[in-house]
N, C-alpha and C. Protein backbone atom coordinates (compact mmCIF):
# COMPACT_ATOMS: atom_id res chain seq x y z
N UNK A 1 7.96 4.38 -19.54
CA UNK A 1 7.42 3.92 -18.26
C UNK A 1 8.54 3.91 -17.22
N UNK A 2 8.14 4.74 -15.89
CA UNK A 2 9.20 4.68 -14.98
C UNK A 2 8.95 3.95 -13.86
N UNK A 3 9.66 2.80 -13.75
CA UNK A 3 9.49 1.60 -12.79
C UNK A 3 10.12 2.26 -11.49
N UNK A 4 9.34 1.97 -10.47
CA UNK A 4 9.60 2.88 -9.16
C UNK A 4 9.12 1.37 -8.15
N UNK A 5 9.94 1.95 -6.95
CA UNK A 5 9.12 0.84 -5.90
C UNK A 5 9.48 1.64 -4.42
N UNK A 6 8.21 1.19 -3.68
CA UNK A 6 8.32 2.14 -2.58
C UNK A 6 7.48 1.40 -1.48
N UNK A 7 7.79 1.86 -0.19
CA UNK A 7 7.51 1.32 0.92
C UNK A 7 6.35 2.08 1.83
N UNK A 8 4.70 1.88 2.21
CA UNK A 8 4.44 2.84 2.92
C UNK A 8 4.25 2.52 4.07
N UNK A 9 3.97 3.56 5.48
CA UNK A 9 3.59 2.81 6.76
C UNK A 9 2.56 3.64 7.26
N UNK A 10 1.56 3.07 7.41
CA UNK A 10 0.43 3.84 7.56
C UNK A 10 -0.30 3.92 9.02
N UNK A 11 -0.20 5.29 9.84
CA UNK A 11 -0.45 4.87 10.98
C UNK A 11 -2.12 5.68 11.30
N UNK A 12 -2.82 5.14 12.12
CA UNK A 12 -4.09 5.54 12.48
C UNK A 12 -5.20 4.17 12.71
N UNK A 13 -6.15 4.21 12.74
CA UNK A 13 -7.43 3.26 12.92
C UNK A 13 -7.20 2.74 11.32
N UNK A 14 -6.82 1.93 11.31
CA UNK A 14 -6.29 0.98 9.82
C UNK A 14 -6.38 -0.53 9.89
N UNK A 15 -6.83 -0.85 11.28
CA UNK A 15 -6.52 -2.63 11.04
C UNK A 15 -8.26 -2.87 11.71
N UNK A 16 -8.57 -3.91 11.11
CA UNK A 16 -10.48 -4.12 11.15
C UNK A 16 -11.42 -3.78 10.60
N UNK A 17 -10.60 -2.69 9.57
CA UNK A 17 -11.89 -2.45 9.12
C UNK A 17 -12.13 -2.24 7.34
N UNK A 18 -11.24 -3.29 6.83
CA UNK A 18 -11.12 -4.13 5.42
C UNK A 18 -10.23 -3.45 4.57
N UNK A 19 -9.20 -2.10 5.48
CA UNK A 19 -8.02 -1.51 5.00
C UNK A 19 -7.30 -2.38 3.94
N UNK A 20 -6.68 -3.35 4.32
CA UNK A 20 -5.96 -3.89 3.36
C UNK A 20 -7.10 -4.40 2.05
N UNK A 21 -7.63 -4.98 1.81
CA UNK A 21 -8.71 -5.26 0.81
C UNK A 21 -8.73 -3.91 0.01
N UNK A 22 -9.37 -2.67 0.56
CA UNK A 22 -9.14 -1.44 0.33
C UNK A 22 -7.86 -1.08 -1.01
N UNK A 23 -6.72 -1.60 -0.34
CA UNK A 23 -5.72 -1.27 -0.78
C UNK A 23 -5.16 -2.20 -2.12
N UNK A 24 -5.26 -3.46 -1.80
CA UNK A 24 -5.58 -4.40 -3.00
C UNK A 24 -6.62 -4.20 -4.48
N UNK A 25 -7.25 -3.69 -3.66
CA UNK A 25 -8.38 -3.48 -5.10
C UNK A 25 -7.74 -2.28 -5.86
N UNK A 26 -7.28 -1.73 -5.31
CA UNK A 26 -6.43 -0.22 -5.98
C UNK A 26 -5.49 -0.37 -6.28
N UNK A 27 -4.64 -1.48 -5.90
CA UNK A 27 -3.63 -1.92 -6.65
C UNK A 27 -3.77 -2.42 -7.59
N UNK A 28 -4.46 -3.58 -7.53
CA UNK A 28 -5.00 -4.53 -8.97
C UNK A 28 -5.12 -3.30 -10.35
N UNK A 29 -6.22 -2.27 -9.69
CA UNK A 29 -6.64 -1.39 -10.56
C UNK A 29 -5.46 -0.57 -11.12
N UNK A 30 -4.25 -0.23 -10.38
CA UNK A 30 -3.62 0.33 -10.66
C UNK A 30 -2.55 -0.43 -11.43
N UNK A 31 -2.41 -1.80 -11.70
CA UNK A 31 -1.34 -2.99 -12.23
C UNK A 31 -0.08 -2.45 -11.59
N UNK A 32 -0.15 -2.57 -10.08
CA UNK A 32 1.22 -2.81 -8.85
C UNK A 32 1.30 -4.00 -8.47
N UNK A 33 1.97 -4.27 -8.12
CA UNK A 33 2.57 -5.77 -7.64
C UNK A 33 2.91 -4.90 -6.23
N UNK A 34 3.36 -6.47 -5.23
CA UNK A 34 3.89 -6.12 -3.97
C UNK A 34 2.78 -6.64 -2.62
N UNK A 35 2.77 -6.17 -2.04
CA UNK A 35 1.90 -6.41 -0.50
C UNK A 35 1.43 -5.49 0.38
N UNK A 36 0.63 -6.18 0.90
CA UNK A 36 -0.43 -5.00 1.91
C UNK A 36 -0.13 -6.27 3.40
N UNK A 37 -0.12 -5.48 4.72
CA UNK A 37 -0.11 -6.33 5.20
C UNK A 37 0.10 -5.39 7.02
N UNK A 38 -0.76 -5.84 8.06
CA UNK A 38 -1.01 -5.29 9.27
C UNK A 38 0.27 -5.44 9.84
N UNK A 39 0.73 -4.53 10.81
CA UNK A 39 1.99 -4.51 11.59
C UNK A 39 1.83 -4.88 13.30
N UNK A 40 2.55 -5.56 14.09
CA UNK A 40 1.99 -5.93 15.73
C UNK A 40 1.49 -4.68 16.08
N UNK A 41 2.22 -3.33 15.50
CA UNK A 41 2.25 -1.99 16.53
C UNK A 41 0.94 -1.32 15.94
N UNK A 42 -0.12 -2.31 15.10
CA UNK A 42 -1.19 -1.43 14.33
C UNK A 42 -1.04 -0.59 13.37
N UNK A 43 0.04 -0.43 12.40
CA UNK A 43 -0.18 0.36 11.44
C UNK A 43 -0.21 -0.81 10.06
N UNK A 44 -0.29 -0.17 9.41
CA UNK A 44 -0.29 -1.49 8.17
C UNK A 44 0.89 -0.86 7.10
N UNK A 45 1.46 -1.77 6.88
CA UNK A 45 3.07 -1.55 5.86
C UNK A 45 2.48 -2.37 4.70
N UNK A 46 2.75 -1.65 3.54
CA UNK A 46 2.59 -1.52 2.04
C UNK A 46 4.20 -1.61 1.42
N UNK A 47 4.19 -2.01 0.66
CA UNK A 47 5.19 -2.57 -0.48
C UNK A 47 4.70 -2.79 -1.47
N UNK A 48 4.97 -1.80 -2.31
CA UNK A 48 4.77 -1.44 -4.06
C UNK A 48 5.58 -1.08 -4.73
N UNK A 49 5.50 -2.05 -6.37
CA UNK A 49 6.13 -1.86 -7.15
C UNK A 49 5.60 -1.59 -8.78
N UNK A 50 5.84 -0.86 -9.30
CA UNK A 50 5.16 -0.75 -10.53
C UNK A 50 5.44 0.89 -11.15
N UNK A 51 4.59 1.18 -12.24
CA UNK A 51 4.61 2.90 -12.54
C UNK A 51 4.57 3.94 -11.30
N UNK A 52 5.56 4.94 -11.81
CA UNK A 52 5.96 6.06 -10.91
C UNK A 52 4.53 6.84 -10.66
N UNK A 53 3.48 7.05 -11.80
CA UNK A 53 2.54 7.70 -11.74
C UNK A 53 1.82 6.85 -10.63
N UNK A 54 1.53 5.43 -11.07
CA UNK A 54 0.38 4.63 -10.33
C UNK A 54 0.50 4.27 -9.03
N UNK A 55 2.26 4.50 -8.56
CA UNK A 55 2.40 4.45 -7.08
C UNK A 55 1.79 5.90 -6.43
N UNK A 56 2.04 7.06 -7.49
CA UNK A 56 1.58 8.28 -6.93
C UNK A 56 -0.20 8.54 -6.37
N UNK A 57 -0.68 7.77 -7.80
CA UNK A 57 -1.89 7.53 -7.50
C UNK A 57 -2.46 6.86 -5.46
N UNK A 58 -1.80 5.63 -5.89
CA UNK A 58 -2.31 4.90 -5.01
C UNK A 58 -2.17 5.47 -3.85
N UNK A 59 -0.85 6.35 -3.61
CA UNK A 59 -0.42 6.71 -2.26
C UNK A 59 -1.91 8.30 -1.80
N UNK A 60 -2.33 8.97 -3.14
CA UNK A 60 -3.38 9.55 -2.46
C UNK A 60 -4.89 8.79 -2.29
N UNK A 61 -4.98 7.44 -2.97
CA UNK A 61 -6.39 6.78 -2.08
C UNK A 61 -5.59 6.40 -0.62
N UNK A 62 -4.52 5.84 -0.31
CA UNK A 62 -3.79 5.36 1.17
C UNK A 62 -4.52 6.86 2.23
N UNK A 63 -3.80 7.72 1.48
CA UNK A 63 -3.96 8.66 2.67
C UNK A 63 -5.84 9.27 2.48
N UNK A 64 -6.24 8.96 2.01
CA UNK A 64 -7.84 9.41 2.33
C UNK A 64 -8.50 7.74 3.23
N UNK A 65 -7.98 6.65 2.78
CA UNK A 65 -8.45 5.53 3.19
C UNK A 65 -10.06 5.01 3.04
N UNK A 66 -10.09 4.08 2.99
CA UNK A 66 -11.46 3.29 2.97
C UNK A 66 -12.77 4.37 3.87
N UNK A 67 -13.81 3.91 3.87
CA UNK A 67 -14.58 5.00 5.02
C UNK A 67 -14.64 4.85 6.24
N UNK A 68 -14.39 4.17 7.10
CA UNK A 68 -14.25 4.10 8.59
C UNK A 68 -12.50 4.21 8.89
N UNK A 69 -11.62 4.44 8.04
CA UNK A 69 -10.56 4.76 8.33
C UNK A 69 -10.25 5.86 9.18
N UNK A 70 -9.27 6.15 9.79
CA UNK A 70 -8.83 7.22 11.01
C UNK A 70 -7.07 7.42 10.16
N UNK A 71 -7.11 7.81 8.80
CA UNK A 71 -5.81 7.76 8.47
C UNK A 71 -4.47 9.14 9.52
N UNK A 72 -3.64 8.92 10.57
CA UNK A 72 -3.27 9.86 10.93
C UNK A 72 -1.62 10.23 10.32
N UNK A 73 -1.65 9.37 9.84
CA UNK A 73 0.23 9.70 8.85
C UNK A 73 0.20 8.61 8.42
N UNK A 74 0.86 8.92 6.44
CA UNK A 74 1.37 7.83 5.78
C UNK A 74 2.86 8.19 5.46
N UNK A 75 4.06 7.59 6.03
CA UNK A 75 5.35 7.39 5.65
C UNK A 75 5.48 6.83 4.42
N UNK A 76 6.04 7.45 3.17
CA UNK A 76 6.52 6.95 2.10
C UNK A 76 7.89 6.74 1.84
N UNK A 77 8.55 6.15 1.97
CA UNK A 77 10.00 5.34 0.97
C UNK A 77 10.12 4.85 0.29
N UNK A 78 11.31 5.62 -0.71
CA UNK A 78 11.31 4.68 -1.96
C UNK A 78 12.05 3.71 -1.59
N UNK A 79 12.04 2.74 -2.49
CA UNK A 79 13.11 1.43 -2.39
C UNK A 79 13.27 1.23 -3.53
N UNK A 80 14.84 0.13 -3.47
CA UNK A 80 15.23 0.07 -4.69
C UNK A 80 14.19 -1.28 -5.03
N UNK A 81 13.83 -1.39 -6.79
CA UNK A 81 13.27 -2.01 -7.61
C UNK A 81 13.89 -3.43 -7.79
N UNK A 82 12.95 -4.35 -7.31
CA UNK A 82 13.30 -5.84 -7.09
C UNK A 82 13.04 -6.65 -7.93
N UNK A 83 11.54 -6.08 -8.45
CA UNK A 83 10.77 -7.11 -9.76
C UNK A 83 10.47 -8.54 -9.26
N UNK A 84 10.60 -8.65 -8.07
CA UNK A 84 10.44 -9.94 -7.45
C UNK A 84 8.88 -10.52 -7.30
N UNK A 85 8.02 -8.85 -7.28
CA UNK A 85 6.70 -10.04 -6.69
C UNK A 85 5.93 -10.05 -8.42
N UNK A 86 4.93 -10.74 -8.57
CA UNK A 86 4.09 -11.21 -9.58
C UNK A 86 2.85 -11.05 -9.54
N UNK A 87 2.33 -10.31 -8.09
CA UNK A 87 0.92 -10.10 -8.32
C UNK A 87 0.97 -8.93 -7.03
N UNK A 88 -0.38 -8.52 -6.70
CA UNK A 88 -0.98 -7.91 -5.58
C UNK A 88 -1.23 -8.78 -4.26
N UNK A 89 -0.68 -9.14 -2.92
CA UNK A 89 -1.33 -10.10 -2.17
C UNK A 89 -1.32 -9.19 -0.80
N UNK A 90 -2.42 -9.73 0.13
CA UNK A 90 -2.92 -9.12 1.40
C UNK A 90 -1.74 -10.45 1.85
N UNK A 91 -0.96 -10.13 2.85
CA UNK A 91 -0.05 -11.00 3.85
C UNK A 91 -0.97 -10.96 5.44
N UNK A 92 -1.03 -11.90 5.67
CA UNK A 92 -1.04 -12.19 7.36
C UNK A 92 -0.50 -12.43 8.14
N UNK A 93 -0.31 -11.20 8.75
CA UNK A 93 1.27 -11.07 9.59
C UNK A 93 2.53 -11.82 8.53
């Protein structure tokens, strides 16, 4: 198992319309840890940690998005591996 952790920033019509929820449930499903969470400038920033495959996964539901999504670019970075978070959580602001 290759423990990976990575950062995404997702820009387009992404905040209102249950994006992050979206993204939580696919995490859970995928057993990632980390956060989902809206940005002032409207994009929503992701922080995941877990399997190299299951971040791969997740990053192609991000870029198709929920159905009223307007996904227009997802930025991926890796980051280094923290092991810090313990579950999946939606942040507010």
């Amino acid at each position: 198992m290759v423990k990976k952790a990575a950062k995404f920033v997702v820009k387009g019509t992404v905040q209102g319309i249950f994006f992050r929820q979206f993204v939580k449930e696919h995490a859970d499903n995928l057993k990632l840890k980390g956060f989902v969470r809206n940005l002032a400038n409207g994009d929503v920033e992701i922080i995941v940690e877990g399997e190299s495959e299951a971040i791969g996964r997740l990053a192609g539901f991000v870029r198709k998005g929920p159905e009223h999504a307007q996904i227009r670019d997802v930025q991926i970075v890796e980051r280094k591996w923290s092991g810090d978070f313990k579950e999946f959580k939606i942040l507010r602001f």
